[in-house]
Protein backbone atom coordinates (compact mmCIF):
# COMPACT_ATOMS: atom_id res chain seq x y z
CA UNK A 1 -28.65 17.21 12.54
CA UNK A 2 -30.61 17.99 9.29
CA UNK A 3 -33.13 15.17 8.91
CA UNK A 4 -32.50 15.25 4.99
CA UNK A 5 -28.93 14.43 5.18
CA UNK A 6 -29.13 12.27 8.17
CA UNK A 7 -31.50 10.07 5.50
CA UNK A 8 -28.87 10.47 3.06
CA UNK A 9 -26.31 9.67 5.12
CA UNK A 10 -28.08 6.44 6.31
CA UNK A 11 -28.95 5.28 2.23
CA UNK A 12 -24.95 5.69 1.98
CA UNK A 13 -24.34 3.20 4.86
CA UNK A 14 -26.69 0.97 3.41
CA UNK A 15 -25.24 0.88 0.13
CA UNK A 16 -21.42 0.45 1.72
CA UNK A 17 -23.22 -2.60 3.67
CA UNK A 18 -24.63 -3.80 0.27
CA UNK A 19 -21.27 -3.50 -1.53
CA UNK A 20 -19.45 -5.30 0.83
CA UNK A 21 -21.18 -8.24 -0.01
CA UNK A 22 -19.59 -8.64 -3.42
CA UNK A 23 -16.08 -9.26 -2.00
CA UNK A 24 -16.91 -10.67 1.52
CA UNK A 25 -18.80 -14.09 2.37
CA UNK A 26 -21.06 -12.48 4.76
CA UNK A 27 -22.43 -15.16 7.78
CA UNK A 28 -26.26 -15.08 9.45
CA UNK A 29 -26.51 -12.02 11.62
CA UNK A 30 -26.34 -13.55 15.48
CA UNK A 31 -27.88 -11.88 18.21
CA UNK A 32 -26.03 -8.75 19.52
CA UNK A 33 -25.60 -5.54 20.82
CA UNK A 34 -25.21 -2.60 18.65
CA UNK A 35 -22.52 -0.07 19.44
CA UNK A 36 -24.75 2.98 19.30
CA UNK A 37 -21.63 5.41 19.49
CA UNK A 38 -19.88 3.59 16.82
CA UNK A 39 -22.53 3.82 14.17
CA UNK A 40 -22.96 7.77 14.96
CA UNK A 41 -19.03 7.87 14.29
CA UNK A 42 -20.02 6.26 10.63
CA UNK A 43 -22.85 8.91 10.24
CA UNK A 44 -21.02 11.55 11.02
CA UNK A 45 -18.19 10.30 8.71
CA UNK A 46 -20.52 10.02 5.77
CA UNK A 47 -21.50 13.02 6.68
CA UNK A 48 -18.22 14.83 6.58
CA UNK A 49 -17.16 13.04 3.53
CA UNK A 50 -20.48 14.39 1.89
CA UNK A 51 -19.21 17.63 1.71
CA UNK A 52 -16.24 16.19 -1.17
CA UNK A 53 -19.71 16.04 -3.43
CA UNK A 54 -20.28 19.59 -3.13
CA UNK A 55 -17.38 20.81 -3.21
CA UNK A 56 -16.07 18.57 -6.03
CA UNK A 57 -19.06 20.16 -8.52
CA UNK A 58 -19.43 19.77 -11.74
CA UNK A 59 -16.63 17.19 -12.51
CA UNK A 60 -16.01 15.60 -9.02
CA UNK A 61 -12.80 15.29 -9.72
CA UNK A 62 -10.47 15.50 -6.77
CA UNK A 63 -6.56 16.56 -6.64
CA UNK A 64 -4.13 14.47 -4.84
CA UNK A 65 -4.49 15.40 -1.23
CA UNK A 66 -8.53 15.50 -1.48
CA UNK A 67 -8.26 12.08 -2.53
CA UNK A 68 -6.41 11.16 0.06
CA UNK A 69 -8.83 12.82 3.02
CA UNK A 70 -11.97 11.63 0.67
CA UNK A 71 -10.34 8.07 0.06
CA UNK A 72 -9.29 7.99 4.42
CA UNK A 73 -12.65 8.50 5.24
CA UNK A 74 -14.30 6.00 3.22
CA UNK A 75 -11.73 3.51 4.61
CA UNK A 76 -12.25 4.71 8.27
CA UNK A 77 -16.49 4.41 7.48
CA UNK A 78 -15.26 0.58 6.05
CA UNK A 79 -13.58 -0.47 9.24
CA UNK A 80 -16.10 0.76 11.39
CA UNK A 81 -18.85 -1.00 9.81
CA UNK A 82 -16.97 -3.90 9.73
CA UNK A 83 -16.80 -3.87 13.63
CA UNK A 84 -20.45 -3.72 13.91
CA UNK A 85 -20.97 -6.45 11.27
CA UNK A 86 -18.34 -8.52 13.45
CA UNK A 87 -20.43 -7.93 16.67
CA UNK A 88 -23.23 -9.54 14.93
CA UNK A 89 -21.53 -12.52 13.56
CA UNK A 90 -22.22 -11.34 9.92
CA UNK A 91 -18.04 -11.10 9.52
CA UNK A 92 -15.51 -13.01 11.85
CA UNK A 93 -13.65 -11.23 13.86
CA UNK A 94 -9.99 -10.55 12.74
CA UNK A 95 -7.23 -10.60 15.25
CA UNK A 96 -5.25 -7.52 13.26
CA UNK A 97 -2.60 -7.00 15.57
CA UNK A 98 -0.94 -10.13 14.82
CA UNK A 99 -1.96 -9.90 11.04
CA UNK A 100 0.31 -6.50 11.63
CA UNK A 101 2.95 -8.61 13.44
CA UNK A 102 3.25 -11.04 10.39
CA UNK A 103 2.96 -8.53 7.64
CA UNK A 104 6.08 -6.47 9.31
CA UNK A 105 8.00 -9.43 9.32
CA UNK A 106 9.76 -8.34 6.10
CA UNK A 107 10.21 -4.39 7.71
CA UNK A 108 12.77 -2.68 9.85
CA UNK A 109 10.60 0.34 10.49
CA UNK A 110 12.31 3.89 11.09
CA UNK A 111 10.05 6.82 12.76
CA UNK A 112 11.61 9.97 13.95
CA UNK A 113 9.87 10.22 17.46
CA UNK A 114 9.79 8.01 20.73
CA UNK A 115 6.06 8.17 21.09
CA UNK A 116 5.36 7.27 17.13
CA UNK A 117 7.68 3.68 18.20
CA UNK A 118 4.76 3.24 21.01
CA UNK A 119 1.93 4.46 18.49
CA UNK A 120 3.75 1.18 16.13
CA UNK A 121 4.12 -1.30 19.29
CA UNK A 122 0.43 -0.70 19.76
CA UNK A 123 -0.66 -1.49 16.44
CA UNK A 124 2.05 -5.17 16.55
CA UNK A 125 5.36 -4.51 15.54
CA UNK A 126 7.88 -6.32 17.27
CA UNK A 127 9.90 -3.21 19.19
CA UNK A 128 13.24 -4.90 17.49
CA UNK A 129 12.00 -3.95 14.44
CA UNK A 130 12.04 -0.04 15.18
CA UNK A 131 14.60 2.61 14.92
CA UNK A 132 13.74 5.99 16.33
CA UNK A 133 16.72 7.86 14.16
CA UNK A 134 16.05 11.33 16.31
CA UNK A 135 18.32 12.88 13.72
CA UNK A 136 18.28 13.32 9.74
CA UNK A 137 20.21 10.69 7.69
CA UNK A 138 22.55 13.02 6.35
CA UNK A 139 24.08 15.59 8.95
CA UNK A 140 23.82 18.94 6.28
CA UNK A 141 20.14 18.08 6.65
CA UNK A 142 20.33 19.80 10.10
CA UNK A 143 20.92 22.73 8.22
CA UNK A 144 17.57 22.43 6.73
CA UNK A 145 15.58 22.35 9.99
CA UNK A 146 18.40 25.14 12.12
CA UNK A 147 19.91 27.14 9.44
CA UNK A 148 21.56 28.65 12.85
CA UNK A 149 23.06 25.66 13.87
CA UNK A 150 26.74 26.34 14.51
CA UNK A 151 29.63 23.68 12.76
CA UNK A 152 30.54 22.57 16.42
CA UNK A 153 27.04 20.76 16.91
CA UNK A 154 27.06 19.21 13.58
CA UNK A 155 30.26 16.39 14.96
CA UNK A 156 28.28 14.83 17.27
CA UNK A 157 24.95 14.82 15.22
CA UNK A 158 27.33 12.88 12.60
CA UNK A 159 27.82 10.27 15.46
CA UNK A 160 24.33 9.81 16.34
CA UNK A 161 23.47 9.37 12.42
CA UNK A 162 26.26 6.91 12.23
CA UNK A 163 24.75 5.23 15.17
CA UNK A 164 21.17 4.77 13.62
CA UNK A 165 22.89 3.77 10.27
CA UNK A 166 24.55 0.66 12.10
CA UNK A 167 21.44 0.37 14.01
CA UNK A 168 19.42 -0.15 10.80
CA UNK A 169 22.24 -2.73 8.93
CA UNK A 170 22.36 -4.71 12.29
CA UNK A 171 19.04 -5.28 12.27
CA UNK A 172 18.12 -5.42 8.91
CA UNK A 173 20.83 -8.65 8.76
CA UNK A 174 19.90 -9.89 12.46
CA UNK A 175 15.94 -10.52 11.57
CA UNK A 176 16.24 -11.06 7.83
CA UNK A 177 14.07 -7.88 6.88
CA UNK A 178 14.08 -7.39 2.90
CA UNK A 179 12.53 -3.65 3.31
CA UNK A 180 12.47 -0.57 5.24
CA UNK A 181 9.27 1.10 5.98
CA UNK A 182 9.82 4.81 7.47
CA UNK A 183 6.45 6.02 9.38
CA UNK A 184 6.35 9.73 9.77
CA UNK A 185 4.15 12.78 10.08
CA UNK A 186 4.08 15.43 7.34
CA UNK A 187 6.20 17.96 9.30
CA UNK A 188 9.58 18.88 7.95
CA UNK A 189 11.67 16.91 9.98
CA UNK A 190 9.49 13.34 9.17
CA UNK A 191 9.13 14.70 5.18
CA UNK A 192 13.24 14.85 5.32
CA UNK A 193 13.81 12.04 7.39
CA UNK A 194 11.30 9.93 4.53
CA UNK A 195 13.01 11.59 1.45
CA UNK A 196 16.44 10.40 2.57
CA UNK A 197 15.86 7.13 2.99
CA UNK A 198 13.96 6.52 0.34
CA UNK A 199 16.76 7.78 -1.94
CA UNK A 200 19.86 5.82 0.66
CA UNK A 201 17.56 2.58 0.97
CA UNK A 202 14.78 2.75 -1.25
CA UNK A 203 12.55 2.92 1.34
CA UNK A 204 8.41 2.87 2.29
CA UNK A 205 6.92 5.59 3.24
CA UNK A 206 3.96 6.00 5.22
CA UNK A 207 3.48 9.77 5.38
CA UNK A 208 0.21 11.49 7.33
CA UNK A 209 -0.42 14.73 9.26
CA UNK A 210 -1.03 13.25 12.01
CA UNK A 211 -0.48 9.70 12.55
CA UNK A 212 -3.03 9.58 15.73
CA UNK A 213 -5.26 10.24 12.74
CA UNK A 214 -4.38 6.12 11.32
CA UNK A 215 -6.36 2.91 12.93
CA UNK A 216 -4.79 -0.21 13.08
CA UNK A 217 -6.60 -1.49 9.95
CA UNK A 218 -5.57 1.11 8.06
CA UNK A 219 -1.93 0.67 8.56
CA UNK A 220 -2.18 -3.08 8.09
CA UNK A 221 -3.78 -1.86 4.63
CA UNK A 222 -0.41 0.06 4.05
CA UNK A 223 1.64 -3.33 4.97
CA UNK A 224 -0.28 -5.28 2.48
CA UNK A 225 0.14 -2.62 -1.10
């Protein structure tokens, strides 16, 4: 690692440490261990994000997806300095999961895979609260992602829509949920499967490339706008 930017990189995680300060009330640092794999994660990540300086010249400026990697990373640096701060005592120690489990109280989450309802589990949504829908909202949709697909299939695709449609009233009236929140990756079945129910129910969207890519914090983050 280039010793210059390794400095820089260290200044930056002293001045994220500093600037926390103004929001936080930060507590003695206690005796404990530091998580020496942890903080070369946060180098590294200051490190990476770095490169939106360069590449940003003269203005800095940054279009809409840029922002979102530049703003990611910062959050990502955030959360893992707060877990060594916690370690120390210098920030308590949040128990997030159920933070999650009260914020989605107000949610009926839809995701189109089996393993993104696990990925949601594991951050502390009740699994009542999820519907893996599997299919599009609207059946012509199909069309979209088989262009091939003969009018035969589309009958019992219609069922299976109709199925995660009752699926979402039931338990939208059942546990008293106000919103839907649709959690998808950027791939053209999720991006469909987000469009259509924002414009059937109005719904949230989280949206990312890859959702492995989102920590706990940062989806309780989402929950909370």
């Amino acid at each position: 690692m280039d010793k210059i930017r390794y400095k820089q990189a260290q200044s930056l995680l002293k001045e994220a440490v500093k600037s926390s300060q103004s929001t936080e009330k930060l507590k003695t640092p206690q005796e404990g261990n530091i998580d020496s794999v942890l903080y070369e994660e946060i180098i590294n990540k200051i490190i990476e994000t770095e490169e939106f300086i360069y590449s940003s010249r003269p203005t800095h400026n940054l279009l809409q997806d840029d922002a979102e990697e530049f703003c990611n990373n910062l959050m990502d640096i955030r959360n893992k300095i707060d877990e060594i701060l916690a370690e120390f005592g210098v920030l308590e120690k949040e128990n997030v999961e159920e933070k999650v489990k009260k914020l989605s109280s107000q949610f009926i989450f839809l995701t189109s895979k089996g393993n993104f309802k696990k990925l949601l589990i594991r951050w502390g949504v009740e699994p009542q609260r999820i519907v893996v829908a599997g299919v599009p909202l609207v059946a012509e949709d199909m069309r979209i992602l088989n262009p091939k697909i003969p009018e035969t299939a589309l009958e019992p695709i219609k069922k299976k829509i109709s199925h995660v449609k009752n699926d979402i009233k039931r338990k939208m009236s059942d546990l008293e949920a106000e919103n839907i929140m649709v959690v998808v990756e950027k791939d053209k079945s999720g991006k469909i499967l987000a469009k259509r129910a924002e414009d059937i129910y109005g719904a949230h969207v989280i949206e990312k490339d890859s959702l492995k890519d989102i920590d706990v914090l940062e989806f309780k983050r989402s929950l909370e706008k």
